[in-house]
Protein backbone atom coordinates (compact mmCIF):
# COMPACT_ATOMS: atom_id res chain seq x y z
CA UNK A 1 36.79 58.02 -8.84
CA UNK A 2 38.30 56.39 -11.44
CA UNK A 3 36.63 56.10 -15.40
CA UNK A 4 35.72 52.62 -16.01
CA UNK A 5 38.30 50.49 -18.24
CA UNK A 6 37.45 51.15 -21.99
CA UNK A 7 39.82 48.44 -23.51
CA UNK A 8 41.37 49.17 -26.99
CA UNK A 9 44.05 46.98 -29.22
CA UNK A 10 47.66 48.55 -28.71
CA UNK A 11 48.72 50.89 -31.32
CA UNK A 12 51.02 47.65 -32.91
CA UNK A 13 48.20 45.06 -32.68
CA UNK A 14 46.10 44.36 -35.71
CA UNK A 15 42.69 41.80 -35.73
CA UNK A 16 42.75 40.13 -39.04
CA UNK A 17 40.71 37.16 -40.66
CA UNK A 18 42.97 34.78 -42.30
CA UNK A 19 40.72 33.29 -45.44
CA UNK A 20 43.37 30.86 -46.52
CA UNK A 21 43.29 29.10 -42.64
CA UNK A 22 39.32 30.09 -42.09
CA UNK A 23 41.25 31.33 -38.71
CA UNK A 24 40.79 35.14 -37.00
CA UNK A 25 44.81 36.81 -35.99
CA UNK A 26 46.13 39.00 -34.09
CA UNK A 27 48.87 40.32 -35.90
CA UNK A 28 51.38 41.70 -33.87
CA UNK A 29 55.06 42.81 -35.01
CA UNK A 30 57.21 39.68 -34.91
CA UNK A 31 54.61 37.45 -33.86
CA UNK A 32 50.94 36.25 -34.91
CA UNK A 33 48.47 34.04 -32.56
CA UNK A 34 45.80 32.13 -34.27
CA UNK A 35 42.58 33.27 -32.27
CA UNK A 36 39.48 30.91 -30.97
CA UNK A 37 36.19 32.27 -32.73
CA UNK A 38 35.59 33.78 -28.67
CA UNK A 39 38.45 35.72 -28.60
CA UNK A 40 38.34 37.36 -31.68
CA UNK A 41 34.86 38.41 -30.79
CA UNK A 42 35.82 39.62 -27.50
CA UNK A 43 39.17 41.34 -28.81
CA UNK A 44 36.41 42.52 -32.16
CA UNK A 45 34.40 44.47 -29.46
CA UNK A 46 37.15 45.87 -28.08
CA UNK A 47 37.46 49.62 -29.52
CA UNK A 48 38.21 51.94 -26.81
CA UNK A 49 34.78 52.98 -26.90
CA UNK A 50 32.81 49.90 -24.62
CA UNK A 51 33.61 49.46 -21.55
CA UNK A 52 33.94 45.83 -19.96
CA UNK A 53 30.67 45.78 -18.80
CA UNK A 54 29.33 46.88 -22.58
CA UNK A 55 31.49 44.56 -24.04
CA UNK A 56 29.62 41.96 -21.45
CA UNK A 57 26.30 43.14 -22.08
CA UNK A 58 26.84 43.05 -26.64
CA UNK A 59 28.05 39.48 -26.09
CA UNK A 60 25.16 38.68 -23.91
CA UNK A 61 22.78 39.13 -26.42
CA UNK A 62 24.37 36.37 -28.60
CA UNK A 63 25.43 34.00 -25.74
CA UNK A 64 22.68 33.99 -22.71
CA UNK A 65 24.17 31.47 -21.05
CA UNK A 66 27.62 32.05 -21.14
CA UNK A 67 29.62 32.85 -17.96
CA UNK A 68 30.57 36.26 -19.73
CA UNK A 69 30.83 38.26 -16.23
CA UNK A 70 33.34 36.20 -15.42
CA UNK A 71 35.39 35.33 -18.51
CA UNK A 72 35.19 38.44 -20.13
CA UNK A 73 36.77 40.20 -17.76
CA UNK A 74 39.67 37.37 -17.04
CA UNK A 75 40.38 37.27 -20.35
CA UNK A 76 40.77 41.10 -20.78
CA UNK A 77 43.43 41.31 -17.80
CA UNK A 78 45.25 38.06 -19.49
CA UNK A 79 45.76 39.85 -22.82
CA UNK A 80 46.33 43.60 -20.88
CA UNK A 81 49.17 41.85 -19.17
CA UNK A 82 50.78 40.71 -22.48
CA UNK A 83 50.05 44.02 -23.94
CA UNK A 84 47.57 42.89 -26.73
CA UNK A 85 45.15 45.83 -25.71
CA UNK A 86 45.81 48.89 -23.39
């Protein structure tokens, strides 16, 4: 059986807030993306520790009727695939 996914940032991928822009980053080397105030929550949650379903569950709390089961995780495999977390 395999452990459920327990996504982390990649070793070379930082989450900073940007005061002068007001704006959350991921700070990669050679390249920066300006983050929507979702994604850097998602991506803040993300600590190797939670797995999806956690990370589902924490944002829950604050947004009850969001379609988290279902963004969440297609979000997660969009930034996995460009190597943002592992």
């Amino acid at each position: 059986m395999t452990a459920p996914w327990r996504p982390a940032l990649a070793p070379s991928v930082r989450l900073r807030h940007d005061a002068v822009r007001d704006a959350d980053l991921l700070v990669m080397p050679e390249r920066v993306v300006v983050l929507s105030p979702t994604a850097a929550t998602i991506l803040g949650a993300c600590d190797g520790e939670r797995t999806v379903t956690d990370i589902i569950d924490r944002l829950g709390r604050d947004f009850p009727d969001a379609p988290l089961a279902r963004d969440v995780p297609e979000f997660l495999g969009q930034v996995r695939r460009e190597g943002w977390v592992r």
